[in-house]
PDB file of N, CA and C in Angstrom:
ATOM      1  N   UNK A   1     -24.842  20.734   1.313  1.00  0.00           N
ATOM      2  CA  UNK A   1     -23.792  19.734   1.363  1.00  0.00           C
ATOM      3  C   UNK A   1     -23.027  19.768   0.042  1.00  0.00           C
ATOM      4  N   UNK A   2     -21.648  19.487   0.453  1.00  0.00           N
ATOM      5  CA  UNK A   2     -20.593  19.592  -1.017  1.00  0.00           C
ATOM      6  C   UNK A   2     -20.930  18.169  -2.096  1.00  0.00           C
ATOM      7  N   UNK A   3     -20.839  18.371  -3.204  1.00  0.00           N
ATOM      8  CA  UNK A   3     -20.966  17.068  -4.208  1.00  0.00           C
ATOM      9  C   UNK A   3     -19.880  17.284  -4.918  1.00  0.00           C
ATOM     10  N   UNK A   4     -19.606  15.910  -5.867  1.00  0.00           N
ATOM     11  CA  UNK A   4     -18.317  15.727  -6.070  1.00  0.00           C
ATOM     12  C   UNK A   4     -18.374  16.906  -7.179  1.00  0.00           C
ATOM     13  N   UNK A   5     -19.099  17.586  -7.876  1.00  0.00           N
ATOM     14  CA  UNK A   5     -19.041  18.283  -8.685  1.00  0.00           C
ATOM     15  C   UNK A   5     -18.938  19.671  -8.274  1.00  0.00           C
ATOM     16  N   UNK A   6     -18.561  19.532  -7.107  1.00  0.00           N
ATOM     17  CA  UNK A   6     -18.218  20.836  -6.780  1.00  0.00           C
ATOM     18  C   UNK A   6     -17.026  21.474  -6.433  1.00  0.00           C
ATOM     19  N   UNK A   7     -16.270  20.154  -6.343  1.00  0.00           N
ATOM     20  CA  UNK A   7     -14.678  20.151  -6.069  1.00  0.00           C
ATOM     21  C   UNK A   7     -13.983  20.952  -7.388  1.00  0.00           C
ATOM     22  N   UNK A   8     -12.566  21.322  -7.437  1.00  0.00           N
ATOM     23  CA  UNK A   8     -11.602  21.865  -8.301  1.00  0.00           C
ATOM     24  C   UNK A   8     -10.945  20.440  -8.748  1.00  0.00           C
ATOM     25  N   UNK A   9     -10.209  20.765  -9.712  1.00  0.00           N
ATOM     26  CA  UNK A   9      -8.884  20.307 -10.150  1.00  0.00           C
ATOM     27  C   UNK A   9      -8.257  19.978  -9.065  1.00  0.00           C
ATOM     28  N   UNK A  10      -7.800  18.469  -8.488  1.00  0.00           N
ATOM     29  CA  UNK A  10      -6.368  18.478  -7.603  1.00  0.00           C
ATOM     30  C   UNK A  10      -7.422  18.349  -6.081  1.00  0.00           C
ATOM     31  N   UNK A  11      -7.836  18.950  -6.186  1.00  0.00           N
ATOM     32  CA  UNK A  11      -9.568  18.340  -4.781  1.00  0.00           C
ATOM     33  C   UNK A  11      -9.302  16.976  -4.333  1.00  0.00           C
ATOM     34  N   UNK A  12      -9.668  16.837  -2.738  1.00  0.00           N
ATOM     35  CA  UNK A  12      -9.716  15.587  -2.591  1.00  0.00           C
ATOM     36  C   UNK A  12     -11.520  15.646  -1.831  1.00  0.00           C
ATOM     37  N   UNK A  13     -12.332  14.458  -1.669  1.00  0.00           N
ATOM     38  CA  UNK A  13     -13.024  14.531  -0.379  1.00  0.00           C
ATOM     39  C   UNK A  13     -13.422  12.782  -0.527  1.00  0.00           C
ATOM     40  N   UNK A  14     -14.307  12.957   0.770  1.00  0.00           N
ATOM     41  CA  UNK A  14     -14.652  11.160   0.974  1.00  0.00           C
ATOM     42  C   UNK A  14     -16.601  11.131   0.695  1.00  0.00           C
ATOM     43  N   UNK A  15     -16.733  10.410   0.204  1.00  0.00           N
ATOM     44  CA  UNK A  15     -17.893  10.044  -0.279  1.00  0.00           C
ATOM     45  C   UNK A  15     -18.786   9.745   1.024  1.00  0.00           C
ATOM     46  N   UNK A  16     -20.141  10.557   1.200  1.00  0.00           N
ATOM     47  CA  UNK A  16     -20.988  10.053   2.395  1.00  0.00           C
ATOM     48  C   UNK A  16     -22.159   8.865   2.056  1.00  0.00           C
ATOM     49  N   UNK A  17     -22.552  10.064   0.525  1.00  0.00           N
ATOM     50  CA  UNK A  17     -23.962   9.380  -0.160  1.00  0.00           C
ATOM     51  C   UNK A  17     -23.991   9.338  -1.552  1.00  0.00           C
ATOM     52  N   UNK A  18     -25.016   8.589  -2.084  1.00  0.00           N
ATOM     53  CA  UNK A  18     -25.269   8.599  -3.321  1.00  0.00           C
ATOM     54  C   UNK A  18     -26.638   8.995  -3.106  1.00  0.00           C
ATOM     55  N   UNK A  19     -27.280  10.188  -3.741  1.00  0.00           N
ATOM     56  CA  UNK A  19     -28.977  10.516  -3.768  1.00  0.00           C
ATOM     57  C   UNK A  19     -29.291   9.531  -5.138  1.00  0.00           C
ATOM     58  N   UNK A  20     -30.902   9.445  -5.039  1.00  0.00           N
ATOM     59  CA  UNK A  20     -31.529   8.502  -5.638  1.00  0.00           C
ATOM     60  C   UNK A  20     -31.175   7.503  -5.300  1.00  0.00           C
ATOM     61  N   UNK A  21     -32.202   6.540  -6.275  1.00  0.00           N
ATOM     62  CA  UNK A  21     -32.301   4.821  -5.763  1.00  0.00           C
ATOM     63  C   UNK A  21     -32.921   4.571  -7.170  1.00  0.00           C
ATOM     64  N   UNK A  22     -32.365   5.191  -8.458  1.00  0.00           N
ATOM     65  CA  UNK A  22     -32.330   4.863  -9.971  1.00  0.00           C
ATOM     66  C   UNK A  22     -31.305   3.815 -10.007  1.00  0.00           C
ATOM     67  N   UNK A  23     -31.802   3.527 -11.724  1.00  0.00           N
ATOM     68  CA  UNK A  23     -30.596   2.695 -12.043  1.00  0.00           C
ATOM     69  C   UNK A  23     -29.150   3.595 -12.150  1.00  0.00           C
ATOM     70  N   UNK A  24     -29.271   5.537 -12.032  1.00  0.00           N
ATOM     71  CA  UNK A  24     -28.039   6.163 -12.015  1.00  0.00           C
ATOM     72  C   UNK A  24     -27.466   5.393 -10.458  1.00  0.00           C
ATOM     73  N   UNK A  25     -28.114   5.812  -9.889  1.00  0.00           N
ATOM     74  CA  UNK A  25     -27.534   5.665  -8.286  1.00  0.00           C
ATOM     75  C   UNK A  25     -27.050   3.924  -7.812  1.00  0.00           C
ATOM     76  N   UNK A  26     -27.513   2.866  -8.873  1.00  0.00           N
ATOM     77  CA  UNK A  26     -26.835   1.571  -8.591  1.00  0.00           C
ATOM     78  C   UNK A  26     -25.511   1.233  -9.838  1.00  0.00           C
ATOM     79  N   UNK A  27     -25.204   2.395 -10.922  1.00  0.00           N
ATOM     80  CA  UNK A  27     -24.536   1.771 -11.646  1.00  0.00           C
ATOM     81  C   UNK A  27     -23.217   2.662 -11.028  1.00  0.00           C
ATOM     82  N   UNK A  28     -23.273   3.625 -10.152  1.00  0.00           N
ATOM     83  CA  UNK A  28     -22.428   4.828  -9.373  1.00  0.00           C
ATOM     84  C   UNK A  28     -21.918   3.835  -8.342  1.00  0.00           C
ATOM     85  N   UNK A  29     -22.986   3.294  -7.417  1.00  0.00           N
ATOM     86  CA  UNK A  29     -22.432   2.186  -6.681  1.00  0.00           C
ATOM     87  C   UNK A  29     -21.765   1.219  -6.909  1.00  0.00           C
ATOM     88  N   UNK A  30     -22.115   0.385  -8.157  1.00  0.00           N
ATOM     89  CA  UNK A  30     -21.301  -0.708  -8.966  1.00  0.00           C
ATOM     90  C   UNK A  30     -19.837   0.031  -9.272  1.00  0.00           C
ATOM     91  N   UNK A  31     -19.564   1.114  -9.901  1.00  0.00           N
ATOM     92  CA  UNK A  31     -18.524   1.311 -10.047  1.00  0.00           C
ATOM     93  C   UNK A  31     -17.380   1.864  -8.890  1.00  0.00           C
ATOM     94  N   UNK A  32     -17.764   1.696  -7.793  1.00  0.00           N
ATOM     95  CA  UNK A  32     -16.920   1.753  -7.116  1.00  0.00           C
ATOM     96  C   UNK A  32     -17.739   2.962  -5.597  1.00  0.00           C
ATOM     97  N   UNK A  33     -18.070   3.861  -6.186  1.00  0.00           N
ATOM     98  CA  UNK A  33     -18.367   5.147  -5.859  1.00  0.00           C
ATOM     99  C   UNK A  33     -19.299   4.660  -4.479  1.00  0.00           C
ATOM    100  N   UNK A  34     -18.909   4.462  -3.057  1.00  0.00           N
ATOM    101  CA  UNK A  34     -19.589   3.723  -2.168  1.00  0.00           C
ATOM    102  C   UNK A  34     -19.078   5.167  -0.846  1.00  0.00           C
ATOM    103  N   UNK A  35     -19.609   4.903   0.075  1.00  0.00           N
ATOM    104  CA  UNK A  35     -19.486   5.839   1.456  1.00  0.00           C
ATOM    105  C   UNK A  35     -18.273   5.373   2.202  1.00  0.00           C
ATOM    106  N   UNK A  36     -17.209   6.459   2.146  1.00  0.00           N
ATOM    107  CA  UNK A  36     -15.959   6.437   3.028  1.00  0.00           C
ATOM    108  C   UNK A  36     -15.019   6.069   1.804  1.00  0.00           C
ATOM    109  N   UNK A  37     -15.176   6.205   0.515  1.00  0.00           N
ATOM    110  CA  UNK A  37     -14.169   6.130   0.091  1.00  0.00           C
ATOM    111  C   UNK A  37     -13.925   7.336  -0.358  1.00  0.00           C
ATOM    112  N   UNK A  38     -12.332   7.437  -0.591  1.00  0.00           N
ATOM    113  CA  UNK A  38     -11.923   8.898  -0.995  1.00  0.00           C
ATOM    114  C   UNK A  38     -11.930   8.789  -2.503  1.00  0.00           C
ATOM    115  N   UNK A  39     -12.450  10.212  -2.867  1.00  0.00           N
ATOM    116  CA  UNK A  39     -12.182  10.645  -4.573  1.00  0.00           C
ATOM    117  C   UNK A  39     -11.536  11.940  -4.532  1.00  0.00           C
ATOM    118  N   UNK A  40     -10.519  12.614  -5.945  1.00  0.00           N
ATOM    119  CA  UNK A  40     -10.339  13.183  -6.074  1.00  0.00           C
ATOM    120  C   UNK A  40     -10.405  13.556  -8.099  1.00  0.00           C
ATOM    121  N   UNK A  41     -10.230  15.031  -7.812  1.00  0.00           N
ATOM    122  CA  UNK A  41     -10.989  15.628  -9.353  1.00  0.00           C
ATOM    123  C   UNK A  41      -9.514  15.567  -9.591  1.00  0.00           C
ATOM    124  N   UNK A  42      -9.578  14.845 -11.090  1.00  0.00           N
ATOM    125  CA  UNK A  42      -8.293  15.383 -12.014  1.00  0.00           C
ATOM    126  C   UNK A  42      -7.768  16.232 -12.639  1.00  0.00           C
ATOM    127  N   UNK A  43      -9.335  16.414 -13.619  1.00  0.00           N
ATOM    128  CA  UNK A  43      -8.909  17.446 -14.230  1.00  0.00           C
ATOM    129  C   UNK A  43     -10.566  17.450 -15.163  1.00  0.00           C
ATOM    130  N   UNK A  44     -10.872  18.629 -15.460  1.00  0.00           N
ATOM    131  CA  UNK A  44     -12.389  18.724 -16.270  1.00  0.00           C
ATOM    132  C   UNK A  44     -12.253  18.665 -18.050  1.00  0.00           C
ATOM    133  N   UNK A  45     -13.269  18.339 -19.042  1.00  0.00           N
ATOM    134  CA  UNK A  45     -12.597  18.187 -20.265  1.00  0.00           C
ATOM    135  C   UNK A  45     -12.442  19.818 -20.869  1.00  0.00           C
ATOM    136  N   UNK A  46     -12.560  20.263 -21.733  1.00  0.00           N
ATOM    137  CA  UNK A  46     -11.795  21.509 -22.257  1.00  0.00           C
ATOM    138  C   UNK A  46     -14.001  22.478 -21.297  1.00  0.00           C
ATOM    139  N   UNK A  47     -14.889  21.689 -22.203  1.00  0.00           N
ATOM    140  CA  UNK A  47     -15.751  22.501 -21.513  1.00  0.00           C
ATOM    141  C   UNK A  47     -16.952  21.907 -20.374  1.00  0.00           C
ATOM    142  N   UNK A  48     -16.117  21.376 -20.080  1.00  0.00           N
ATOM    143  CA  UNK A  48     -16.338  21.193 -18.430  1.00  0.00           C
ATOM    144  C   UNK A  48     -17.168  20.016 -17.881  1.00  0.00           C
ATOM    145  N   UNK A  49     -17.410  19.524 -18.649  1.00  0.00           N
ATOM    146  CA  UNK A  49     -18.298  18.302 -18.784  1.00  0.00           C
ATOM    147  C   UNK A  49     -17.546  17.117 -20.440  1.00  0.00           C
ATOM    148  N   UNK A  50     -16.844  16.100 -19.717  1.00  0.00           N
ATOM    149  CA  UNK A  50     -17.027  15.646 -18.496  1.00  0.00           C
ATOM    150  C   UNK A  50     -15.754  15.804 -17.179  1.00  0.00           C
ATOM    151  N   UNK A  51     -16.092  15.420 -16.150  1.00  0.00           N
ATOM    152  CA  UNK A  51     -14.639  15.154 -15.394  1.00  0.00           C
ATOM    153  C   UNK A  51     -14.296  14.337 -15.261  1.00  0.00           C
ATOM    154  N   UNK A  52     -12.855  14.102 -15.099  1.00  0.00           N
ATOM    155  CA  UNK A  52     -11.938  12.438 -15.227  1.00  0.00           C
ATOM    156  C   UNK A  52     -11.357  13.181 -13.374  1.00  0.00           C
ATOM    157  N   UNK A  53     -12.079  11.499 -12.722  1.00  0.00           N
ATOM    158  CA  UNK A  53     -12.309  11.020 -11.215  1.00  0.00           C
ATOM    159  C   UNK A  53     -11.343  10.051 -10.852  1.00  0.00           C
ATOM    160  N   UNK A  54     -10.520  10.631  -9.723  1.00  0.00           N
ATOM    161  CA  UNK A  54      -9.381   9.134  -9.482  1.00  0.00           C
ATOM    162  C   UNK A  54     -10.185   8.579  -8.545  1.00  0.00           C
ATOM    163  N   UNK A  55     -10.634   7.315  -7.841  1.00  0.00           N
ATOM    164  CA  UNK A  55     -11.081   6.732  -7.388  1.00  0.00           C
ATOM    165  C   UNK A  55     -10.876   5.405  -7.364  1.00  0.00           C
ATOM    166  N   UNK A  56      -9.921   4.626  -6.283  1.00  0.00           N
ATOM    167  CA  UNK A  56      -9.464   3.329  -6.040  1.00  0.00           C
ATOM    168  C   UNK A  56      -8.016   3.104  -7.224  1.00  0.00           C
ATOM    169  N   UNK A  57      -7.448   4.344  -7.151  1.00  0.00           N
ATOM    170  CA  UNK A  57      -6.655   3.881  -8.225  1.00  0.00           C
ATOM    171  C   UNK A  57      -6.694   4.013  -9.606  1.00  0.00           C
ATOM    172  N   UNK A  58      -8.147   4.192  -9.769  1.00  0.00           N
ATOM    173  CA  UNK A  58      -8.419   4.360 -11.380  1.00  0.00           C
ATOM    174  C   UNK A  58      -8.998   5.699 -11.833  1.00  0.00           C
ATOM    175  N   UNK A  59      -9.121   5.600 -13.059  1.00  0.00           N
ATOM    176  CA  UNK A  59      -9.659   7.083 -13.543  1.00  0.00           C
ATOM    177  C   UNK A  59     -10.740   7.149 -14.107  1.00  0.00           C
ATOM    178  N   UNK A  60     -11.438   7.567 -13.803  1.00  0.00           N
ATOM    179  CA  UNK A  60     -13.163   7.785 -14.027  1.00  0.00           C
ATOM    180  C   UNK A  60     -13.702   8.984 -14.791  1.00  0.00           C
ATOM    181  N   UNK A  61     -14.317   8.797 -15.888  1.00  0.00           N
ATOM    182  CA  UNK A  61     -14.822  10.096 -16.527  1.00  0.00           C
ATOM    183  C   UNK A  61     -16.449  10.229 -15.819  1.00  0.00           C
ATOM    184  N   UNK A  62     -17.080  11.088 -15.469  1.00  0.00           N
ATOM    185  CA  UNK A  62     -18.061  11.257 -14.826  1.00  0.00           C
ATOM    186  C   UNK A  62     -18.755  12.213 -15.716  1.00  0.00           C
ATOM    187  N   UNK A  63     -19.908  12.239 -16.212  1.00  0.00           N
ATOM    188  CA  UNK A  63     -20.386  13.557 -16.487  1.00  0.00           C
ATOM    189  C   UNK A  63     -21.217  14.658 -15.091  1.00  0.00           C
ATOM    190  N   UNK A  64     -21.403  15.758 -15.388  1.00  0.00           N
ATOM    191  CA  UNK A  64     -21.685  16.716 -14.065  1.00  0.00           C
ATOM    192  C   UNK A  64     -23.049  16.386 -13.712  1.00  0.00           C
ATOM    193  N   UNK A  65     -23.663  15.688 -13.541  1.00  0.00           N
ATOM    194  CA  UNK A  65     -24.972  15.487 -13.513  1.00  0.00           C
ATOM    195  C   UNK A  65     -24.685  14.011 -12.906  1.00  0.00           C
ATOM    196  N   UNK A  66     -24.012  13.407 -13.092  1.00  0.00           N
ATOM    197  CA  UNK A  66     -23.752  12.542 -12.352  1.00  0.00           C
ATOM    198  C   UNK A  66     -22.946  12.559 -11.104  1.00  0.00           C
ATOM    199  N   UNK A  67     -21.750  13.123 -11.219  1.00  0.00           N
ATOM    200  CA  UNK A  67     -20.849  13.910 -10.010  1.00  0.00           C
ATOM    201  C   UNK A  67     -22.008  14.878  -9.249  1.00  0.00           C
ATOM    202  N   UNK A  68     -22.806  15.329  -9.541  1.00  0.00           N
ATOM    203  CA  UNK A  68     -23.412  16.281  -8.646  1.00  0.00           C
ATOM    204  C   UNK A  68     -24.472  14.986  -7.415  1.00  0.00           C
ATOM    205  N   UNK A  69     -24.509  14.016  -8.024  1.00  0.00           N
ATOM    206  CA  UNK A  69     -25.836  13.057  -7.154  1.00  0.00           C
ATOM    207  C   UNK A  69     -24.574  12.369  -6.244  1.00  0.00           C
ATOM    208  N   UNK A  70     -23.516  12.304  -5.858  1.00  0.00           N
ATOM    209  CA  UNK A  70     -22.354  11.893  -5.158  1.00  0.00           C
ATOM    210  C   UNK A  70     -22.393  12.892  -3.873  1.00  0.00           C
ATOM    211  N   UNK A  71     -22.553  12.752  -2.880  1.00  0.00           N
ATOM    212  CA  UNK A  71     -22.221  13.529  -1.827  1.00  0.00           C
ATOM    213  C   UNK A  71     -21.033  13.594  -0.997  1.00  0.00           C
ATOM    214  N   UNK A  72     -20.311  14.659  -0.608  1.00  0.00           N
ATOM    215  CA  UNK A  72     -18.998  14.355   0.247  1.00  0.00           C
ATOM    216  C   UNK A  72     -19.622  14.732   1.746  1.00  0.00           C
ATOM    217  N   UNK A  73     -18.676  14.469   2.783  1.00  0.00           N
ATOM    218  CA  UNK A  73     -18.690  14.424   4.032  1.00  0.00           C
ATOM    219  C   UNK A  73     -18.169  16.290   4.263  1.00  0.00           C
ATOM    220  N   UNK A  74     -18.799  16.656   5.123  1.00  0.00           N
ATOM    221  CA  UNK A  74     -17.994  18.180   5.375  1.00  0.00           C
ATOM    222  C   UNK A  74     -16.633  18.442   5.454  1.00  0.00           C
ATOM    223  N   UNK A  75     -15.600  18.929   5.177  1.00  0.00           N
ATOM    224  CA  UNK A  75     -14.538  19.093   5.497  1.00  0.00           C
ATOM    225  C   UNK A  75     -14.359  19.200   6.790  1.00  0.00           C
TER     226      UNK A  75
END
Protein backbone atom coordinates (compact mmCIF):
# COMPACT_ATOMS: atom_id res chain seq x y z
CA UNK A 1 0.00 0.00 0.00
CA UNK A 2 1.13 3.69 -1.01
CA UNK A 3 2.13 6.08 2.16
CA UNK A 4 2.24 9.58 2.11
CA UNK A 5 5.95 9.32 1.83
CA UNK A 6 5.88 7.92 -1.15
CA UNK A 7 4.24 10.51 -3.18
CA UNK A 8 6.41 13.27 -5.42
CA UNK A 9 6.36 16.90 -5.37
CA UNK A 10 2.81 18.25 -6.68
CA UNK A 11 1.16 14.45 -5.65
CA UNK A 12 -2.17 14.35 -4.52
CA UNK A 13 -3.88 11.15 -2.57
CA UNK A 14 -6.67 10.62 0.23
CA UNK A 15 -5.76 9.27 3.50
CA UNK A 16 -7.22 5.56 4.42
CA UNK A 17 -5.10 4.91 7.71
CA UNK A 18 -2.89 5.86 10.27
CA UNK A 19 -0.67 2.50 11.47
CA UNK A 20 0.03 2.36 15.15
CA UNK A 21 -1.96 3.36 18.18
CA UNK A 22 1.31 5.47 19.77
CA UNK A 23 1.25 8.73 20.94
CA UNK A 24 2.85 9.22 16.97
CA UNK A 25 -0.42 7.90 15.57
CA UNK A 26 -2.81 10.26 18.03
CA UNK A 27 -0.77 13.48 17.61
CA UNK A 28 -1.07 12.65 13.35
CA UNK A 29 -4.75 12.35 14.12
CA UNK A 30 -4.97 15.57 16.24
CA UNK A 31 -3.43 17.39 13.54
CA UNK A 32 -5.73 16.91 11.12
CA UNK A 33 -4.36 13.78 9.24
CA UNK A 34 -7.83 11.56 9.57
CA UNK A 35 -9.35 8.91 6.69
CA UNK A 36 -10.87 10.52 3.47
CA UNK A 37 -9.14 13.50 3.67
CA UNK A 38 -7.05 14.61 0.80
CA UNK A 39 -3.18 15.53 1.14
CA UNK A 40 -0.83 16.65 -1.17
CA UNK A 41 3.31 16.83 -1.17
CA UNK A 42 4.69 20.33 -1.69
CA UNK A 43 7.77 20.15 -1.86
CA UNK A 44 10.78 18.04 0.24
CA UNK A 45 13.57 20.15 2.25
CA UNK A 46 16.98 20.41 0.25
CA UNK A 47 17.76 16.64 1.78
CA UNK A 48 14.70 15.16 1.86
CA UNK A 49 13.59 15.05 5.19
CA UNK A 50 11.51 16.95 6.09
CA UNK A 51 8.37 17.37 3.74
CA UNK A 52 6.07 20.43 3.82
CA UNK A 53 2.19 18.68 3.49
CA UNK A 54 -0.85 20.78 2.27
CA UNK A 55 -3.60 19.41 4.17
CA UNK A 56 -7.02 21.34 4.95
CA UNK A 57 -5.54 24.35 3.65
CA UNK A 58 -2.48 24.44 5.63
CA UNK A 59 1.08 23.49 5.39
CA UNK A 60 2.55 20.81 7.29
CA UNK A 61 6.19 19.89 7.72
CA UNK A 62 6.21 16.09 8.32
CA UNK A 63 9.33 14.25 8.85
CA UNK A 64 9.64 10.73 6.60
CA UNK A 65 9.10 8.47 9.29
CA UNK A 66 6.18 10.01 10.08
CA UNK A 67 4.65 10.44 6.43
CA UNK A 68 5.53 6.83 5.92
CA UNK A 69 2.88 5.56 9.06
CA UNK A 70 -0.03 7.64 6.90
CA UNK A 71 -1.62 5.37 4.44
CA UNK A 72 -3.33 6.40 1.07
CA UNK A 73 -6.26 4.66 -0.62
CA UNK A 74 -5.14 2.96 -4.11
CA UNK A 75 -5.34 5.13 -6.95
Amino acid sequence: MKTLADLLPAQEGQISSITGIDSIAQRLSEMGFTPGQAVRVVRFAPLGDPIQIRLRGFSIALRRNEARRILLTPA
